[in-house]
PDB file of N, CA and C in Angstrom:
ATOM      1  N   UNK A   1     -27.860  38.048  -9.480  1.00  0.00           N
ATOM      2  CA  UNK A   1     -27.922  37.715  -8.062  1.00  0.00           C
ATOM      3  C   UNK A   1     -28.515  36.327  -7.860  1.00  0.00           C
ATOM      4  N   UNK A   2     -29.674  35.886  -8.701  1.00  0.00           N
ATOM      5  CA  UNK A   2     -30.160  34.416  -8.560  1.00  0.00           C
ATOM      6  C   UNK A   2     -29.307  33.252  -8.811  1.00  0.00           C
ATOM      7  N   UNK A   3     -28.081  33.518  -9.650  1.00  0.00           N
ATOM      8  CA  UNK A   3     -27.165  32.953 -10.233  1.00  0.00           C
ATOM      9  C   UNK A   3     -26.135  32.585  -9.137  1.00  0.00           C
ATOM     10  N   UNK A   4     -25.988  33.470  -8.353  1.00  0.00           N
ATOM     11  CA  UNK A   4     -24.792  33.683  -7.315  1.00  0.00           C
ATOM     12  C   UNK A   4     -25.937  32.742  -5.702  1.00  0.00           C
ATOM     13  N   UNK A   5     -27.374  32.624  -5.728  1.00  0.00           N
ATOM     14  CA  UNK A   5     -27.448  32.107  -4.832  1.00  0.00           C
ATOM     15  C   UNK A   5     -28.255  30.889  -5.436  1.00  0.00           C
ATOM     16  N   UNK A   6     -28.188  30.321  -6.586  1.00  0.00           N
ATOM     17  CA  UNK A   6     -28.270  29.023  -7.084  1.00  0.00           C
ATOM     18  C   UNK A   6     -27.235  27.938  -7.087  1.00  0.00           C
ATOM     19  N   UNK A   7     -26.152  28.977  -7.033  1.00  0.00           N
ATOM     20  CA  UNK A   7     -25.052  28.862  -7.057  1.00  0.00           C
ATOM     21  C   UNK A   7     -24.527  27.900  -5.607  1.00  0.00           C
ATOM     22  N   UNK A   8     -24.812  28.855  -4.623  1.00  0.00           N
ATOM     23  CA  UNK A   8     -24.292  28.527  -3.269  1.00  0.00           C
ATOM     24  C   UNK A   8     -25.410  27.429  -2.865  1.00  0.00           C
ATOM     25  N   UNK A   9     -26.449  27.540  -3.289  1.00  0.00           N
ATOM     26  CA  UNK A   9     -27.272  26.311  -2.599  1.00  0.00           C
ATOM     27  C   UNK A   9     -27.094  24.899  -3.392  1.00  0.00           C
ATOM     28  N   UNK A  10     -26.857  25.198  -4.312  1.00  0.00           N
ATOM     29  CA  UNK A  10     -25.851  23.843  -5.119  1.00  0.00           C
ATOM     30  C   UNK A  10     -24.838  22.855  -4.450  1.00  0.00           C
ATOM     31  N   UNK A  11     -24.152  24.116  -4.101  1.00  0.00           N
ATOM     32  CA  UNK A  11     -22.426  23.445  -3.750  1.00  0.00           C
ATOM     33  C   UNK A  11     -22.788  23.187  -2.167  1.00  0.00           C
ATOM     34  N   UNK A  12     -24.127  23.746  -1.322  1.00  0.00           N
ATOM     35  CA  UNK A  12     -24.286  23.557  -0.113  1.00  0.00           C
ATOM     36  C   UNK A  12     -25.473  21.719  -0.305  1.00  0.00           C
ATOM     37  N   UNK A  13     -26.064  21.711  -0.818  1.00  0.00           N
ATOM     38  CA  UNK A  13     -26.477  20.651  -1.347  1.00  0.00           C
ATOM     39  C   UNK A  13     -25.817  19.125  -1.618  1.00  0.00           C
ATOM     40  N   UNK A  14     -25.118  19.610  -2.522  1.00  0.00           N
ATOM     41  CA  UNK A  14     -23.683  18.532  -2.982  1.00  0.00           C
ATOM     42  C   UNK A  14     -22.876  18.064  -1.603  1.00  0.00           C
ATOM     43  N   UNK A  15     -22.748  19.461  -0.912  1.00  0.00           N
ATOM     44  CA  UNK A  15     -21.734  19.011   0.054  1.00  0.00           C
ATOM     45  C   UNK A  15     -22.827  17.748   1.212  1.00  0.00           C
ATOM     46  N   UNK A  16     -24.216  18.733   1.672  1.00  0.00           N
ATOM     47  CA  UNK A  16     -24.578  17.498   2.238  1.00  0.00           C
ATOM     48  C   UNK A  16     -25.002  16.135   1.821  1.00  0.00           C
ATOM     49  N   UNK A  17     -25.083  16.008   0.807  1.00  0.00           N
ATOM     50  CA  UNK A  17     -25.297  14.589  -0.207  1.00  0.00           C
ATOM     51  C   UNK A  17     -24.129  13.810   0.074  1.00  0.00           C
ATOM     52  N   UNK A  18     -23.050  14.694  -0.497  1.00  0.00           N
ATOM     53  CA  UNK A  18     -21.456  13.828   0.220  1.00  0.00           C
ATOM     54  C   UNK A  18     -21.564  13.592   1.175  1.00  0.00           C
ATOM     55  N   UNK A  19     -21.222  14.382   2.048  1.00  0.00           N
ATOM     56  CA  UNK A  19     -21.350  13.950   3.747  1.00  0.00           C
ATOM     57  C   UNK A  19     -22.323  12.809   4.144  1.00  0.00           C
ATOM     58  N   UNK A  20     -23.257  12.820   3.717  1.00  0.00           N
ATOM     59  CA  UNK A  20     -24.057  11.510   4.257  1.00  0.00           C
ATOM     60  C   UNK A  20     -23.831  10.394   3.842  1.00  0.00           C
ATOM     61  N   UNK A  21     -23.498  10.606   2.184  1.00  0.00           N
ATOM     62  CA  UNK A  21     -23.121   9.355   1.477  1.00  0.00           C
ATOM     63  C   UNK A  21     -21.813   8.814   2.266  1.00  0.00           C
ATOM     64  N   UNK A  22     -20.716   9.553   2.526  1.00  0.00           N
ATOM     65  CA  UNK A  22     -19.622   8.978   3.757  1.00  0.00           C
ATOM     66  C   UNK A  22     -20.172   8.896   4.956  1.00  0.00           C
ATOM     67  N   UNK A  23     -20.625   9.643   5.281  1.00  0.00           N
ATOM     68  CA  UNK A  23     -20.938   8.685   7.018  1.00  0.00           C
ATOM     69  C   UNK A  23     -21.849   7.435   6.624  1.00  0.00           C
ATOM     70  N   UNK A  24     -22.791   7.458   5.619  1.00  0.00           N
ATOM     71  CA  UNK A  24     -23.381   6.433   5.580  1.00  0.00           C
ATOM     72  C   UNK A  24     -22.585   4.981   5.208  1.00  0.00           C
ATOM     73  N   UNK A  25     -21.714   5.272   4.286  1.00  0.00           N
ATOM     74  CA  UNK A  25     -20.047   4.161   3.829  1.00  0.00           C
ATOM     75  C   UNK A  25     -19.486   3.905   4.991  1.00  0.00           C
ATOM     76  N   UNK A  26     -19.484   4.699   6.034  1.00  0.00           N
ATOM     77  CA  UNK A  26     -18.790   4.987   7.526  1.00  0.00           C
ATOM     78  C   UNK A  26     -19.102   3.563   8.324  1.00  0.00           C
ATOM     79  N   UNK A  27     -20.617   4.428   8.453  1.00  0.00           N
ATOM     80  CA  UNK A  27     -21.324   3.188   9.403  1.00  0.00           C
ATOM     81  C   UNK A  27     -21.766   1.637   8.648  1.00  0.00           C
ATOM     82  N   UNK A  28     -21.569   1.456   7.569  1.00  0.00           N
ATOM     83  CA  UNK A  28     -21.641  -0.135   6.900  1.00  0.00           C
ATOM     84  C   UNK A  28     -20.570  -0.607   7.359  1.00  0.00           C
ATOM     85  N   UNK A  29     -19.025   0.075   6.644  1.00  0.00           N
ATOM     86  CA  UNK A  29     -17.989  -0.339   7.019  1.00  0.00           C
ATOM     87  C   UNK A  29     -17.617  -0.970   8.674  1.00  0.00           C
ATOM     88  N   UNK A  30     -18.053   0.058   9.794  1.00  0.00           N
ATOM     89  CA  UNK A  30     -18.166  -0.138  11.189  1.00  0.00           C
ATOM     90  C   UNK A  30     -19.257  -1.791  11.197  1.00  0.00           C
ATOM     91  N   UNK A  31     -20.312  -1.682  10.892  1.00  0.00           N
ATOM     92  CA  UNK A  31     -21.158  -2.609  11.128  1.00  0.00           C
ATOM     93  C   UNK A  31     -20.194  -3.934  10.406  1.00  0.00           C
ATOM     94  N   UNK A  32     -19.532  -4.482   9.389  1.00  0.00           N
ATOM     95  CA  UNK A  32     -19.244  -5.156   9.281  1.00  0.00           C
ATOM     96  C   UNK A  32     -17.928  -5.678   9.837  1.00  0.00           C
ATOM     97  N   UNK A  33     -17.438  -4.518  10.143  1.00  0.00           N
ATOM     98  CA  UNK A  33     -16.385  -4.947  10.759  1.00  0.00           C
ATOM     99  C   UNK A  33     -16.219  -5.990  12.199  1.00  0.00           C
ATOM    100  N   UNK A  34     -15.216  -7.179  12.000  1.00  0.00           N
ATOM    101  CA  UNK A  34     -15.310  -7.845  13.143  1.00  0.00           C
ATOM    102  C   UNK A  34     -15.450  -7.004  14.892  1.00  0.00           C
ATOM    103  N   UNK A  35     -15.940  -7.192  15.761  1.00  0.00           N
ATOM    104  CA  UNK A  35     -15.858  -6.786  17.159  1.00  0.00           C
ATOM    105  C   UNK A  35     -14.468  -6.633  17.741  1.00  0.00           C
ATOM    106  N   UNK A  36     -13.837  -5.797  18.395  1.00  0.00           N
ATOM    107  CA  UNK A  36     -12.579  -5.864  18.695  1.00  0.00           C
ATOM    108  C   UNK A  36     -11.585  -5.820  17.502  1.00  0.00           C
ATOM    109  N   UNK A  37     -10.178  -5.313  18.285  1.00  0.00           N
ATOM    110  CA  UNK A  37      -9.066  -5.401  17.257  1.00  0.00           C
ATOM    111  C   UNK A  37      -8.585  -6.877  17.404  1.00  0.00           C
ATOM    112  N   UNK A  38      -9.114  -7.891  17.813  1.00  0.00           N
ATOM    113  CA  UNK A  38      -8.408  -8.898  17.867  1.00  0.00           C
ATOM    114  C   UNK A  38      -8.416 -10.093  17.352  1.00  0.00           C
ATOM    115  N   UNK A  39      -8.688 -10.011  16.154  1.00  0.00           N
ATOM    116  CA  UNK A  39      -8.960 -11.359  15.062  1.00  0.00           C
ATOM    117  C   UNK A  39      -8.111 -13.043  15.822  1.00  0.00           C
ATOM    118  N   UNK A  40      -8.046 -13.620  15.153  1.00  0.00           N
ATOM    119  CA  UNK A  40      -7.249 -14.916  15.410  1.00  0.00           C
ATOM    120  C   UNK A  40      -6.347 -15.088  15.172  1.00  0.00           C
ATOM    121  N   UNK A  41      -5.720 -14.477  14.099  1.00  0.00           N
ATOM    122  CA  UNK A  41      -4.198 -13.949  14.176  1.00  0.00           C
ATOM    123  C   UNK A  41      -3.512 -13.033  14.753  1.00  0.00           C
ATOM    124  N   UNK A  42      -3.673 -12.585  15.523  1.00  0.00           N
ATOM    125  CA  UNK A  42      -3.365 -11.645  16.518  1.00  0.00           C
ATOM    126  C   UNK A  42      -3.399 -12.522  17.986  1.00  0.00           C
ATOM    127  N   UNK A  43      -5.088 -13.395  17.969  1.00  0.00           N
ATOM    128  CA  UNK A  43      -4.366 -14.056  18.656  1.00  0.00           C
ATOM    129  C   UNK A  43      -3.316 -14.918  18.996  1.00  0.00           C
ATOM    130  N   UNK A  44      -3.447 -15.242  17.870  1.00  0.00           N
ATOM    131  CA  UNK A  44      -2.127 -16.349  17.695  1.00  0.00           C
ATOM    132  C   UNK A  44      -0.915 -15.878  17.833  1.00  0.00           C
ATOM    133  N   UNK A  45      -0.668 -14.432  17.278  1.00  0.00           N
ATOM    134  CA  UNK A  45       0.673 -14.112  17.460  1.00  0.00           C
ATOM    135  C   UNK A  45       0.551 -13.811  19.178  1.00  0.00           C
ATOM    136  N   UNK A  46      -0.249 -13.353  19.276  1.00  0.00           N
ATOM    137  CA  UNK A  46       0.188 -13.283  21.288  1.00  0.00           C
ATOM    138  C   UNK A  46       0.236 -14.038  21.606  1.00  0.00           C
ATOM    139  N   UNK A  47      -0.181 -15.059  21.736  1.00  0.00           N
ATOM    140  CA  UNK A  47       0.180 -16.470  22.198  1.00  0.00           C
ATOM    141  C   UNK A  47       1.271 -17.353  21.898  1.00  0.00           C
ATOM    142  N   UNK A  48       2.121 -17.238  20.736  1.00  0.00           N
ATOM    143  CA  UNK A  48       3.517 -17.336  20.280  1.00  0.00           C
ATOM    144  C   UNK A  48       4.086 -16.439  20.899  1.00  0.00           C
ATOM    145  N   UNK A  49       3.905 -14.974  21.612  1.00  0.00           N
ATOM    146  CA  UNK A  49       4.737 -14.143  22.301  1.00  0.00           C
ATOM    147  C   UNK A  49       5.042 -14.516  23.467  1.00  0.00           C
ATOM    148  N   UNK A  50       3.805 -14.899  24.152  1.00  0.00           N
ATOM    149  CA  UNK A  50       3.971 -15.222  25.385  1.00  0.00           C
ATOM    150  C   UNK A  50       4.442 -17.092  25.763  1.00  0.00           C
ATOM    151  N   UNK A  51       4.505 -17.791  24.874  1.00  0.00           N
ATOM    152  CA  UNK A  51       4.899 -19.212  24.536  1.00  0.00           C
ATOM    153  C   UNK A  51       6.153 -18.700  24.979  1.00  0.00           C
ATOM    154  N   UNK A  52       7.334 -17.704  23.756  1.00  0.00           N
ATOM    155  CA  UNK A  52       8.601 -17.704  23.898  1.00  0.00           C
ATOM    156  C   UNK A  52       8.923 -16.855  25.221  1.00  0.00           C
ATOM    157  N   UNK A  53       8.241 -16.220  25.851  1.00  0.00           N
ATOM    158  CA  UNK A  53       8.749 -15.346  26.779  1.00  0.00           C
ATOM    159  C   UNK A  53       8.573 -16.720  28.055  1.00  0.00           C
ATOM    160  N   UNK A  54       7.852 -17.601  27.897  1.00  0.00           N
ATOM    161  CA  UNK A  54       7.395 -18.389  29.208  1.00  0.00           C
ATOM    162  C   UNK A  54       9.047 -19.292  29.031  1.00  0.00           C
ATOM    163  N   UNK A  55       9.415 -20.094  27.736  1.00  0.00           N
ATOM    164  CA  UNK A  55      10.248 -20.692  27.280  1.00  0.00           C
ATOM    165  C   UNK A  55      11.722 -20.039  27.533  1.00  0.00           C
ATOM    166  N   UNK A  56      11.921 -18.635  27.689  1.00  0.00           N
ATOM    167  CA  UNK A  56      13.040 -18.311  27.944  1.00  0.00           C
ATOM    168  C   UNK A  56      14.271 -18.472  29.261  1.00  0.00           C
ATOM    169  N   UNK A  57      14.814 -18.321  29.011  1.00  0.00           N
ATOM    170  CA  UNK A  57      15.623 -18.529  30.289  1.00  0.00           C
ATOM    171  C   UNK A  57      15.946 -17.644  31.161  1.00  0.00           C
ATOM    172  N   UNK A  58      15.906 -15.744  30.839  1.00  0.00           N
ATOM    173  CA  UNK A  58      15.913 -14.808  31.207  1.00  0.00           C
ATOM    174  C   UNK A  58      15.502 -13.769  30.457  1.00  0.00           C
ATOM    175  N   UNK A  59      15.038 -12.595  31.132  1.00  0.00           N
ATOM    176  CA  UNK A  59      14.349 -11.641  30.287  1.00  0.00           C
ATOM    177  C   UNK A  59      15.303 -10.532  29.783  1.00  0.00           C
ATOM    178  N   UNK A  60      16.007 -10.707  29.659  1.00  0.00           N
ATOM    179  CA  UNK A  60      17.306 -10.069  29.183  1.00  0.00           C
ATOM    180  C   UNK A  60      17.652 -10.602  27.521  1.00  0.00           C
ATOM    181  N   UNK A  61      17.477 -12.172  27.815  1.00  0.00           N
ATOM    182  CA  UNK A  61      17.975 -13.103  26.505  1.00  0.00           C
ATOM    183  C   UNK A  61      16.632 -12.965  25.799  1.00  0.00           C
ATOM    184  N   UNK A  62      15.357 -13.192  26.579  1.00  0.00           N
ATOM    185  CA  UNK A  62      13.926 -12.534  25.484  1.00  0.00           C
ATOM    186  C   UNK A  62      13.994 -11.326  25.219  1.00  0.00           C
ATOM    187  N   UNK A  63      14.886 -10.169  25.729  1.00  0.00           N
ATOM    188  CA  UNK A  63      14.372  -8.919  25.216  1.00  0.00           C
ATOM    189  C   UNK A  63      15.492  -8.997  23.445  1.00  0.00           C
ATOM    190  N   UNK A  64      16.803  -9.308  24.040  1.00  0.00           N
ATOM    191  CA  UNK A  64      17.534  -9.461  23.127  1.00  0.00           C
ATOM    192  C   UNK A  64      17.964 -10.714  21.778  1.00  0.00           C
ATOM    193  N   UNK A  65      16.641 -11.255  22.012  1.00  0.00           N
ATOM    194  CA  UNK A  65      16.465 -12.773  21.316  1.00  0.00           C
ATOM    195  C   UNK A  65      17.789 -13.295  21.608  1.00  0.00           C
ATOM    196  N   UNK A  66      18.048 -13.822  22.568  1.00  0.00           N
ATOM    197  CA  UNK A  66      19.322 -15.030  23.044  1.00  0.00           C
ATOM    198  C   UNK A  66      20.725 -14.349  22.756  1.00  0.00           C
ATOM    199  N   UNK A  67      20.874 -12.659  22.368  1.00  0.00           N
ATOM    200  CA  UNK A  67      22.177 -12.580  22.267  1.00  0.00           C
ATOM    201  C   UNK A  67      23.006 -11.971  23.320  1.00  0.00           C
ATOM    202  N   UNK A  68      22.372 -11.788  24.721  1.00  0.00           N
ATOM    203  CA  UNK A  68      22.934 -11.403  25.642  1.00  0.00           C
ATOM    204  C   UNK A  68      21.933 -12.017  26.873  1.00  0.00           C
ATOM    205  N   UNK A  69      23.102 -12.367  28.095  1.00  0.00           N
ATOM    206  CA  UNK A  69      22.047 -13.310  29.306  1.00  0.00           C
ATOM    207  C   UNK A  69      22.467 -12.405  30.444  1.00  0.00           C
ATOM    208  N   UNK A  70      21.733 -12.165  31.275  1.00  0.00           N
ATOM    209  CA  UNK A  70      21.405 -11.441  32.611  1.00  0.00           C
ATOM    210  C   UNK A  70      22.442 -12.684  33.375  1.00  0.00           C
ATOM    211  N   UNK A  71      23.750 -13.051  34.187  1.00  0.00           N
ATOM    212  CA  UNK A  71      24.118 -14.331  34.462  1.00  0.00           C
ATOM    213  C   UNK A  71      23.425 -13.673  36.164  1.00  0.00           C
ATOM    214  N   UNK A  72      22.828 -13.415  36.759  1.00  0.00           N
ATOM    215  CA  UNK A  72      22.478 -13.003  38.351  1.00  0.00           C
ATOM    216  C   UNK A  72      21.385 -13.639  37.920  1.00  0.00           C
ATOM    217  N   UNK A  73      20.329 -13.853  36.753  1.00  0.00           N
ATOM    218  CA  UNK A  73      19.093 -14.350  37.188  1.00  0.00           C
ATOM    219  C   UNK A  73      18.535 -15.212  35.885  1.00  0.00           C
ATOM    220  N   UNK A  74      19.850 -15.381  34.931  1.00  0.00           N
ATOM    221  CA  UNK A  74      19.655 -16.612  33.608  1.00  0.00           C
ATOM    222  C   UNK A  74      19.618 -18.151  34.510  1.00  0.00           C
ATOM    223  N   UNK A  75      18.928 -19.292  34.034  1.00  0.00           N
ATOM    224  CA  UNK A  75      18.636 -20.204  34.074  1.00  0.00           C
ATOM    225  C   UNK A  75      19.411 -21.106  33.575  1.00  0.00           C
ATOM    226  N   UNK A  76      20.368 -21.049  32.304  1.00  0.00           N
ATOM    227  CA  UNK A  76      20.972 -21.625  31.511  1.00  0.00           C
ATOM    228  C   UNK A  76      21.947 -22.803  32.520  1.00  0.00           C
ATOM    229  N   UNK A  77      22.670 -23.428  31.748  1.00  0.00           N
ATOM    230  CA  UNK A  77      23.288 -24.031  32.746  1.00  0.00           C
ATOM    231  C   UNK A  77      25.010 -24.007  31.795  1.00  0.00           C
ATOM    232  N   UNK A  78      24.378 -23.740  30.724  1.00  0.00           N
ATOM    233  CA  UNK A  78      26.106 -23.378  29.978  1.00  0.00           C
ATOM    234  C   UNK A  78      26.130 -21.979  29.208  1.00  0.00           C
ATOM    235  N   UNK A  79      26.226 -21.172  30.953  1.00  0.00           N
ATOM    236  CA  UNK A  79      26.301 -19.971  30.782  1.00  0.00           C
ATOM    237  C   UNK A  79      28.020 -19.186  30.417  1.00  0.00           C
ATOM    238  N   UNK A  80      28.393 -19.394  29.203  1.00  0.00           N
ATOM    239  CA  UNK A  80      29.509 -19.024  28.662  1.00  0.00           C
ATOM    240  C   UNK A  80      29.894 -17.070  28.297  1.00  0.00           C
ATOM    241  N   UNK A  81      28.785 -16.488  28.870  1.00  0.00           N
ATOM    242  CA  UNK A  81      28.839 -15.017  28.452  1.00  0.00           C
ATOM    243  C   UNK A  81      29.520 -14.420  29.904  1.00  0.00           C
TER     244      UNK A  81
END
């Protein structure tokens, strides 16, 4: 019987040793991590998103990168579609 509850306070032991050792890996990881999801490449790519969407001629030709134009509200002036 001592065997069977040396046993269980072992594996109950172990388990909280793990557990802390990960939340404790948890919260370093969190602490170093930059603030926000939004590094500088991210910004950058939004700002190249919104560059080409300002640059477009209709939001039809930005949704479809230039292969189809809205002609009721495209800008173009050699609107051939």
């Amino acid at each position: 019987m001592t065997h069977v509850l040396v046993a269980v306070l072992a594996v109950a032991l172990g388990w909280t040793i793990g557990w802390r050792t990960h939340a404790a890996a948890a919260r370093v990881e969190r602490a170093i991590r930059p603030a926000g999801p939004h590094t500088a490449a991210v910004l950058d790519e939004i700002a190249l998103g919104w560059q080409a969407l300002e640059e477009t001629c209709c939001l039809t030709a930005w949704e479809s990168h230039g292969a189809t134009h809205d002609t009721a509200t495209c800008t173009r002036k050699d609107q051939t579609l």
